[in-house]
PDB file of N, CA and C in Angstrom:
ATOM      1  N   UNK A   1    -145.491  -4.219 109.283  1.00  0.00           N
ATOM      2  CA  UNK A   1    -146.404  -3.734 108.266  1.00  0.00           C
ATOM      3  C   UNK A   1    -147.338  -2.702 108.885  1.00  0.00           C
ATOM      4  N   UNK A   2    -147.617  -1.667 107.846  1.00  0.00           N
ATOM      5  CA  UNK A   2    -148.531  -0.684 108.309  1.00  0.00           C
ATOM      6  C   UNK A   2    -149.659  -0.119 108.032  1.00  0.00           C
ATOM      7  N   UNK A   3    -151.295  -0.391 108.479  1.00  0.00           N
ATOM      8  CA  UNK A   3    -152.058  -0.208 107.827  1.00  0.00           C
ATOM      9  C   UNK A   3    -152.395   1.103 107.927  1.00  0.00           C
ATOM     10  N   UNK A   4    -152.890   1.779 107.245  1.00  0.00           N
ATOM     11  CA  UNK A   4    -153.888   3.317 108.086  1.00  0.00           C
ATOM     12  C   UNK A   4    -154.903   3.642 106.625  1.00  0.00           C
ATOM     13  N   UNK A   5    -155.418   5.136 106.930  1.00  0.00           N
ATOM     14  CA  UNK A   5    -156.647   5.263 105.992  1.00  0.00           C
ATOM     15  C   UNK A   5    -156.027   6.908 105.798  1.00  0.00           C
ATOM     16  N   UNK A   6    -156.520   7.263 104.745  1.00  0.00           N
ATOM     17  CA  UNK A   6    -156.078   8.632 104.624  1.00  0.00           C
ATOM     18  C   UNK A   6    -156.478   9.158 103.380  1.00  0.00           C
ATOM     19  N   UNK A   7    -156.891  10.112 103.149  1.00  0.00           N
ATOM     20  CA  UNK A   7    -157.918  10.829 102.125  1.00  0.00           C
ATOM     21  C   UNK A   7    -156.514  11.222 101.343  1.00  0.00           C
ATOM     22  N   UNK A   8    -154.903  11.768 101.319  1.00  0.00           N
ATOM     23  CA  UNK A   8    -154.358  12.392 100.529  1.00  0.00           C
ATOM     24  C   UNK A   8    -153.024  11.291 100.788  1.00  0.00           C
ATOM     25  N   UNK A   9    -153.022  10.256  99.697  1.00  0.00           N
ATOM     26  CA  UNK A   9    -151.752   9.283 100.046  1.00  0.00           C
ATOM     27  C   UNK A   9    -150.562   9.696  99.792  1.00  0.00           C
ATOM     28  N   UNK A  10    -150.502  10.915  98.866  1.00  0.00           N
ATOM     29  CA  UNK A  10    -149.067  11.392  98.061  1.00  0.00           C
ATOM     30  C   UNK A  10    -148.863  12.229  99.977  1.00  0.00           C
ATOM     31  N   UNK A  11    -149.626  12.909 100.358  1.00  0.00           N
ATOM     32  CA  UNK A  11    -149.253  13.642 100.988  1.00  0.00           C
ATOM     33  C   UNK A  11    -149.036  12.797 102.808  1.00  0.00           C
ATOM     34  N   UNK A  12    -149.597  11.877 102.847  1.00  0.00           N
ATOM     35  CA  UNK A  12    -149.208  10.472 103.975  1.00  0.00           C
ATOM     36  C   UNK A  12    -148.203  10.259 103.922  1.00  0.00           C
ATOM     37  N   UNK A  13    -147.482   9.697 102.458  1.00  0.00           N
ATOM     38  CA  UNK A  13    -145.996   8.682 102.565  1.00  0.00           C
ATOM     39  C   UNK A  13    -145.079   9.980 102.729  1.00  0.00           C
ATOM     40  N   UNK A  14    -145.371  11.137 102.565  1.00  0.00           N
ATOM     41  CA  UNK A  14    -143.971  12.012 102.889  1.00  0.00           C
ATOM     42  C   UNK A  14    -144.092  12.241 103.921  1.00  0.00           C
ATOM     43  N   UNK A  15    -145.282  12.583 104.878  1.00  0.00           N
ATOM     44  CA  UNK A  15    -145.392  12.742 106.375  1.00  0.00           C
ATOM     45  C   UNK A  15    -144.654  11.441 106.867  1.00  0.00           C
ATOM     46  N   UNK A  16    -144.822  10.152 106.765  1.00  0.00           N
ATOM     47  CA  UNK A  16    -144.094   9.169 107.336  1.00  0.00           C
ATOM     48  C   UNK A  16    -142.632   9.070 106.724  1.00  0.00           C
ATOM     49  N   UNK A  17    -141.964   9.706 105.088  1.00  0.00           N
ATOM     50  CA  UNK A  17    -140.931  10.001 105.018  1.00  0.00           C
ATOM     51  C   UNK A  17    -140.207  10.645 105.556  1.00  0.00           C
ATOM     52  N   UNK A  18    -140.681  12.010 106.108  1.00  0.00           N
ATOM     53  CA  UNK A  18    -139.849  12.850 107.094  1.00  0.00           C
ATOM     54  C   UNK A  18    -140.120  12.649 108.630  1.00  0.00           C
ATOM     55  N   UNK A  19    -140.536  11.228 109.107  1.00  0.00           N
ATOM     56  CA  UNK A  19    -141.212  11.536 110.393  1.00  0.00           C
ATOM     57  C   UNK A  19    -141.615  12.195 111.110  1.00  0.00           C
ATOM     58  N   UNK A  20    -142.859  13.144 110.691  1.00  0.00           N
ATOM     59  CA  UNK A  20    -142.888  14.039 111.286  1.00  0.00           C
ATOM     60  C   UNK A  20    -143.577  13.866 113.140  1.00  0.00           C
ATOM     61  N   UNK A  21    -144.059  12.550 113.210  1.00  0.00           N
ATOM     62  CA  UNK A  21    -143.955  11.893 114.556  1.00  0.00           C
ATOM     63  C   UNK A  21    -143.117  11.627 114.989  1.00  0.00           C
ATOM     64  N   UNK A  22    -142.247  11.556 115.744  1.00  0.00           N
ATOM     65  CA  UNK A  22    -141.031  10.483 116.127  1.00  0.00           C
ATOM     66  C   UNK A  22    -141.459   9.438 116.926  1.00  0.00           C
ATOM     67  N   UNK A  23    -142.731  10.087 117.693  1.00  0.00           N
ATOM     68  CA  UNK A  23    -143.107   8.535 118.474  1.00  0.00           C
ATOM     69  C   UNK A  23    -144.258   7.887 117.524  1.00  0.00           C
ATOM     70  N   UNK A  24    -144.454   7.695 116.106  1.00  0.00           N
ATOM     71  CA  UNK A  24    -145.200   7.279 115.316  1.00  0.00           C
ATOM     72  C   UNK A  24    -144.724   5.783 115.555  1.00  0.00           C
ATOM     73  N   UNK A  25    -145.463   4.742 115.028  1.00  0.00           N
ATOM     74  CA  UNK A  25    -144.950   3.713 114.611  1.00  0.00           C
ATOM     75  C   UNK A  25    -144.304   3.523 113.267  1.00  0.00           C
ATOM     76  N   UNK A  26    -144.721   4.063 112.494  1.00  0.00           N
ATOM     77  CA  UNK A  26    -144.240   4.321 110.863  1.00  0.00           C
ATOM     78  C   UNK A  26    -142.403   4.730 111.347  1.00  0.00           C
ATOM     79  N   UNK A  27    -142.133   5.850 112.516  1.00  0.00           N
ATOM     80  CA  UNK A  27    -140.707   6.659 112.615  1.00  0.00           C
ATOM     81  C   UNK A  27    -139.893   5.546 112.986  1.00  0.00           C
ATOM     82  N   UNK A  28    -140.875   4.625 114.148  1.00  0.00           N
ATOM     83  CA  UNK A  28    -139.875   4.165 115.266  1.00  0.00           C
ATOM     84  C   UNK A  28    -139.448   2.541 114.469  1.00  0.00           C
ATOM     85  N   UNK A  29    -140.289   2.211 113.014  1.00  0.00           N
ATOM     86  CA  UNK A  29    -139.936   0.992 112.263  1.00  0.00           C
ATOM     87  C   UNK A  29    -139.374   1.510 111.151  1.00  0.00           C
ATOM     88  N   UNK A  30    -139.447   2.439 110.379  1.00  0.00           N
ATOM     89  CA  UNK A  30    -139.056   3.125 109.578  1.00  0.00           C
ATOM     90  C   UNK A  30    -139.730   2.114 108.302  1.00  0.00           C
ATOM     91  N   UNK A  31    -140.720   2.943 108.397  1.00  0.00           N
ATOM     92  CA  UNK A  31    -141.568   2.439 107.466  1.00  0.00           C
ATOM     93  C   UNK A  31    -142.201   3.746 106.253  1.00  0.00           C
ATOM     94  N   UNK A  32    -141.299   3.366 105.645  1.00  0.00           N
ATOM     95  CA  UNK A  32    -141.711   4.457 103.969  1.00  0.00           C
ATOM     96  C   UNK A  32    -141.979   3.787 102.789  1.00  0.00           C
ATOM     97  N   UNK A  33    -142.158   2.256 103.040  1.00  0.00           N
ATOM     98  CA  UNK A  33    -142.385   1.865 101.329  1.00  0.00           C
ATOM     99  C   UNK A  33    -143.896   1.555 101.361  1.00  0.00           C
ATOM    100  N   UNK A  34    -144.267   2.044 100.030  1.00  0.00           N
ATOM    101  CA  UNK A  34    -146.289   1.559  99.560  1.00  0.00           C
ATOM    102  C   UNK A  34    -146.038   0.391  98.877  1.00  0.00           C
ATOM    103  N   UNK A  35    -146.409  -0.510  99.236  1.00  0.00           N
ATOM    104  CA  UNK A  35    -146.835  -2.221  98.566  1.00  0.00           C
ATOM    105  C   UNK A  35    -147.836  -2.004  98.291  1.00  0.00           C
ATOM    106  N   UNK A  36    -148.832  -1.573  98.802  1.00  0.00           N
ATOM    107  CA  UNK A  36    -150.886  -1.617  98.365  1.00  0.00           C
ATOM    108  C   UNK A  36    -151.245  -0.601  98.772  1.00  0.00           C
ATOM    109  N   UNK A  37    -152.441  -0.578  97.738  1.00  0.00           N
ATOM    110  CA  UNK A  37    -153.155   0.479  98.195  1.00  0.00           C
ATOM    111  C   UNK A  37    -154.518   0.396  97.660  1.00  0.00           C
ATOM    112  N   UNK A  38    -155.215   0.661  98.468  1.00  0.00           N
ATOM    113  CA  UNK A  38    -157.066   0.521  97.638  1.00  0.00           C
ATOM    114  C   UNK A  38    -157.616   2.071  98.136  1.00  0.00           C
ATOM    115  N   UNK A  39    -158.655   2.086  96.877  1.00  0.00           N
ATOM    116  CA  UNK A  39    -159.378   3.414  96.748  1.00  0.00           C
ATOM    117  C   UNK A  39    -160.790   3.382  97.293  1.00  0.00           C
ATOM    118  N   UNK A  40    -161.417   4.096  98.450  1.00  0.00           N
ATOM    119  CA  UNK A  40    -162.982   3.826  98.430  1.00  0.00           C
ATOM    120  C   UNK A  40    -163.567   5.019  98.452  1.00  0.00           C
ATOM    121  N   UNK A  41    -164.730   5.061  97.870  1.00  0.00           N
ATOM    122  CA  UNK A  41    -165.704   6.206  97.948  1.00  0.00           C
ATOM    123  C   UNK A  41    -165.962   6.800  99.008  1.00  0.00           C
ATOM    124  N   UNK A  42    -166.383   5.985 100.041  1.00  0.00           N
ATOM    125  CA  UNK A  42    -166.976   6.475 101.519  1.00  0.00           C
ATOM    126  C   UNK A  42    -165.647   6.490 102.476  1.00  0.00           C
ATOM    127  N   UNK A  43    -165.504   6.821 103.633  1.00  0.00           N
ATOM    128  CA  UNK A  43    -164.344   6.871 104.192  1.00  0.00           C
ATOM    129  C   UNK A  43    -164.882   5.723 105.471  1.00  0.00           C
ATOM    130  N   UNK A  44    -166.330   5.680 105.418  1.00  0.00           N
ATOM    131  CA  UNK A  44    -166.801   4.525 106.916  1.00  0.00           C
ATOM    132  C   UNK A  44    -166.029   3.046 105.638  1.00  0.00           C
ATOM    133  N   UNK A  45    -165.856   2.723 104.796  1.00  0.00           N
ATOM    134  CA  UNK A  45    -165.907   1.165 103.923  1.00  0.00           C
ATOM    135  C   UNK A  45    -164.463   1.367 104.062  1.00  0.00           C
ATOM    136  N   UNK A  46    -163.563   2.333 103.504  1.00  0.00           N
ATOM    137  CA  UNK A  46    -162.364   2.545 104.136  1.00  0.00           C
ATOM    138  C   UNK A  46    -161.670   1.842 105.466  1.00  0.00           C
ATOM    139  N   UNK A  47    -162.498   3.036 106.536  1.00  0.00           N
ATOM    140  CA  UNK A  47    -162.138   2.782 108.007  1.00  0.00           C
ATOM    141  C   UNK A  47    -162.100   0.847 108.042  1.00  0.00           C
ATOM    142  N   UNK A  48    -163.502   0.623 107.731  1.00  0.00           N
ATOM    143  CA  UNK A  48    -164.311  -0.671 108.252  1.00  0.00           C
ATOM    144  C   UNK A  48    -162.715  -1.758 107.558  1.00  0.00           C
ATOM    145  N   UNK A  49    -162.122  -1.524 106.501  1.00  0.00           N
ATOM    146  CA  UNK A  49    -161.306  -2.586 105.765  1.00  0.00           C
ATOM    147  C   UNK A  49    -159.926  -2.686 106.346  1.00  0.00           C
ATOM    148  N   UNK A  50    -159.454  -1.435 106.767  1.00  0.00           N
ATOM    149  CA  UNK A  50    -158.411  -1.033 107.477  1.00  0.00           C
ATOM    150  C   UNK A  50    -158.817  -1.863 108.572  1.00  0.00           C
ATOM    151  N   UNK A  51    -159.548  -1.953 109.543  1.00  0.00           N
ATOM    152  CA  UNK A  51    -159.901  -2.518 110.963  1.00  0.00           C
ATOM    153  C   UNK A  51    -159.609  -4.345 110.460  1.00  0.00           C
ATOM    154  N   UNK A  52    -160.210  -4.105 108.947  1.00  0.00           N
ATOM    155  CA  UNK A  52    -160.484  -5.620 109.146  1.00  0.00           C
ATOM    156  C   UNK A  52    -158.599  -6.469 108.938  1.00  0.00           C
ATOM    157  N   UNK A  53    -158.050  -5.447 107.892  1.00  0.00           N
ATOM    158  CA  UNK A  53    -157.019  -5.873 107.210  1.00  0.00           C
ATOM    159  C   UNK A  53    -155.545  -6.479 108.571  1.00  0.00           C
ATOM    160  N   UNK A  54    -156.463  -4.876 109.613  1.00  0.00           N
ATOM    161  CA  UNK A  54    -155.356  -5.083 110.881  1.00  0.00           C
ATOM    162  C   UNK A  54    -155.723  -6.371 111.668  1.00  0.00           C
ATOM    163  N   UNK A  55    -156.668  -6.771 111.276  1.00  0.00           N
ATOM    164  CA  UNK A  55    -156.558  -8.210 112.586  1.00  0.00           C
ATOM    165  C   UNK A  55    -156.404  -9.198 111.983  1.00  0.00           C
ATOM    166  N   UNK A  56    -155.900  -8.866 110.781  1.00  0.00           N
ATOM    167  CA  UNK A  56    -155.265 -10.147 109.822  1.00  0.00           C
ATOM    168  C   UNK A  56    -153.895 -10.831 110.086  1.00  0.00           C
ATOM    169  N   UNK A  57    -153.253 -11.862 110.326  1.00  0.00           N
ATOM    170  CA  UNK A  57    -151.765 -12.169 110.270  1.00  0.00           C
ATOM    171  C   UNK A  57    -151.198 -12.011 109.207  1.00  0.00           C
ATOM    172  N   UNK A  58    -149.822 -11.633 109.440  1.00  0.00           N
ATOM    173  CA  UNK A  58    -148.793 -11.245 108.139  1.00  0.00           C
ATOM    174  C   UNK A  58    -148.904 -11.707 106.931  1.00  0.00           C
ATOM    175  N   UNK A  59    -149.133 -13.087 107.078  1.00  0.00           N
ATOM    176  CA  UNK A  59    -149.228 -14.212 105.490  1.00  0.00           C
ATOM    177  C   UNK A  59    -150.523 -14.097 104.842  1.00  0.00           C
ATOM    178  N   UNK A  60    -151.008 -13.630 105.267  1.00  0.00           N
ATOM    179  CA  UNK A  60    -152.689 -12.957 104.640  1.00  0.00           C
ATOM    180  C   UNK A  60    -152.793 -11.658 104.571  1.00  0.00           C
ATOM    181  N   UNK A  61    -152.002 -10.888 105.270  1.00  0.00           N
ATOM    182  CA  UNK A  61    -151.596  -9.292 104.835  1.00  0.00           C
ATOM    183  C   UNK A  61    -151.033  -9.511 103.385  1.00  0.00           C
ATOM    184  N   UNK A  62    -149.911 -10.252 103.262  1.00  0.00           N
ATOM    185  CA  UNK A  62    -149.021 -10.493 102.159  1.00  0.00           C
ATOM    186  C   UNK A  62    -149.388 -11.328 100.848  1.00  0.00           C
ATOM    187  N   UNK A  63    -150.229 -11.557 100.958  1.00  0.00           N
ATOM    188  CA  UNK A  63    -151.292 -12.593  99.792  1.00  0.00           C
ATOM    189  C   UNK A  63    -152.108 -11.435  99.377  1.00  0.00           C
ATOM    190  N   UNK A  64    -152.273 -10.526 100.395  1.00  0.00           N
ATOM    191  CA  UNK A  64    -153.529  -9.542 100.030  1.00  0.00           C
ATOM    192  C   UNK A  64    -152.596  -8.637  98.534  1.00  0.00           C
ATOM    193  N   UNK A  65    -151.359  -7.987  99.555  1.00  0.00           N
ATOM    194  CA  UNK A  65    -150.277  -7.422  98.635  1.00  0.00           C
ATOM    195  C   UNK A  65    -149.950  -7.716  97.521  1.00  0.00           C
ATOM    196  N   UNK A  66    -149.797  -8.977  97.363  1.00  0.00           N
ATOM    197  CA  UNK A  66    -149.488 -10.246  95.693  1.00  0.00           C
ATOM    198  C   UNK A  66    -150.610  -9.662  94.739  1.00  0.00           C
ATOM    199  N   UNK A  67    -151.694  -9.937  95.251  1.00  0.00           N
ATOM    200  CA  UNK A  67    -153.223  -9.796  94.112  1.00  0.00           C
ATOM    201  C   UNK A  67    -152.770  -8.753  93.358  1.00  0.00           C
ATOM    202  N   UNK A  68    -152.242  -7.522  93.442  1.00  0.00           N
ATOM    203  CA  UNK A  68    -151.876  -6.506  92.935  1.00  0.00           C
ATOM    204  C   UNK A  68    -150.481  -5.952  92.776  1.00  0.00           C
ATOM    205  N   UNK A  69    -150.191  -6.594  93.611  1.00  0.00           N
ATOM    206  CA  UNK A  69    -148.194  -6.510  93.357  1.00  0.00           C
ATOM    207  C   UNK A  69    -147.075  -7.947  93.711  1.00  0.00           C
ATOM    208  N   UNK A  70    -147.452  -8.933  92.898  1.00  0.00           N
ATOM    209  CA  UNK A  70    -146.944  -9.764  93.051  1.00  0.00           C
ATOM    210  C   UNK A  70    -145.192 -10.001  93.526  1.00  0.00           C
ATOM    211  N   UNK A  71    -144.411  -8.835  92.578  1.00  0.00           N
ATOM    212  CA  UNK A  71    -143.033  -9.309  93.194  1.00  0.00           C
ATOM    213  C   UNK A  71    -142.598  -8.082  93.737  1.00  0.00           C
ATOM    214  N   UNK A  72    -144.056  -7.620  95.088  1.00  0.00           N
ATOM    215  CA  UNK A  72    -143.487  -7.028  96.222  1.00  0.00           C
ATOM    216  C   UNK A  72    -142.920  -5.598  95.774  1.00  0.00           C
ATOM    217  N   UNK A  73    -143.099  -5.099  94.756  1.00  0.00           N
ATOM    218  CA  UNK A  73    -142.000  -3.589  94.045  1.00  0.00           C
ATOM    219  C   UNK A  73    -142.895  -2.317  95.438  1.00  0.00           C
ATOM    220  N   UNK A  74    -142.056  -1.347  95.094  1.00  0.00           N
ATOM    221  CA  UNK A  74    -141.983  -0.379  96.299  1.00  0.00           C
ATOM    222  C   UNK A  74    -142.986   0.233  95.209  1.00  0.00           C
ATOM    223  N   UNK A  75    -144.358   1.391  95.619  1.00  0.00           N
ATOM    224  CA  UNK A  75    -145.264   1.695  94.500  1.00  0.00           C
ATOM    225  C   UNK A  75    -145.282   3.501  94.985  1.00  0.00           C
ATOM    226  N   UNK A  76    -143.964   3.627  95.946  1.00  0.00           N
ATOM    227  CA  UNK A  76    -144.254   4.939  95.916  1.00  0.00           C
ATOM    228  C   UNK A  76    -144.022   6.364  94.906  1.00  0.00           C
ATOM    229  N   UNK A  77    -143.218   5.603  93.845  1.00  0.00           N
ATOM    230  CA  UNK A  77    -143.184   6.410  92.945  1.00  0.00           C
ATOM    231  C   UNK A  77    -144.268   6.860  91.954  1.00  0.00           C
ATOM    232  N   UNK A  78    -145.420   6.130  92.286  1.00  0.00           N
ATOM    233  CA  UNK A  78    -146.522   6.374  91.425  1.00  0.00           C
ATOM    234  C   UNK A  78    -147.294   7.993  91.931  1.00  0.00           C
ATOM    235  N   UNK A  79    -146.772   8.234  93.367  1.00  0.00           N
ATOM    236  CA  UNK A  79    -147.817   9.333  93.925  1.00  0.00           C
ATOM    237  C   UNK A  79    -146.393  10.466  94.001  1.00  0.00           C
ATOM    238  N   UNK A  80    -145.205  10.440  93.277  1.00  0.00           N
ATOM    239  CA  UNK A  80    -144.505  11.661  93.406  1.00  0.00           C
ATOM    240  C   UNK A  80    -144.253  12.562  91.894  1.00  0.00           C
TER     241      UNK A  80
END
């Protein structure tokens, strides 16, 4: 699973669609699907949730995911 923060999400999931890292972690798991996503005003409440979300274990990453996408659907078609 992959957390990060990013001001333009349509324009994130195609950077990790075309890898444009290869030594990314997104390239080297091949990671292109959006399960969640939250919106914040400030980019520090952002950063701060991202930090928090990453020192979470998987089964509480994935409970987080449910609240808003319960049967797991891929949500990247909403930003193309």
């Amino acid at each position: 699973m992959y957390t990060g923060v990013t001001n333009n999400l349509k324009v994130r999931l195609q950077q990790h669609k075309d890898s444009l890292n290869p030594n990314s972690f997104t390239a080297k798991y091949n990671v292109h699907y959006l399960l969640y996503f939250e919106k914040f005003a400030w980019i520090q409440i952002a950063i701060s949730k991202e930090k928090e979300i990453k020192g979470w274990k998987k089964d509480k990453k994935i409970t987080l995911i449910k609240t808003i996408n319960p049967e797991l659907n891929f949500l990247n078609d909403l930003f193309e």
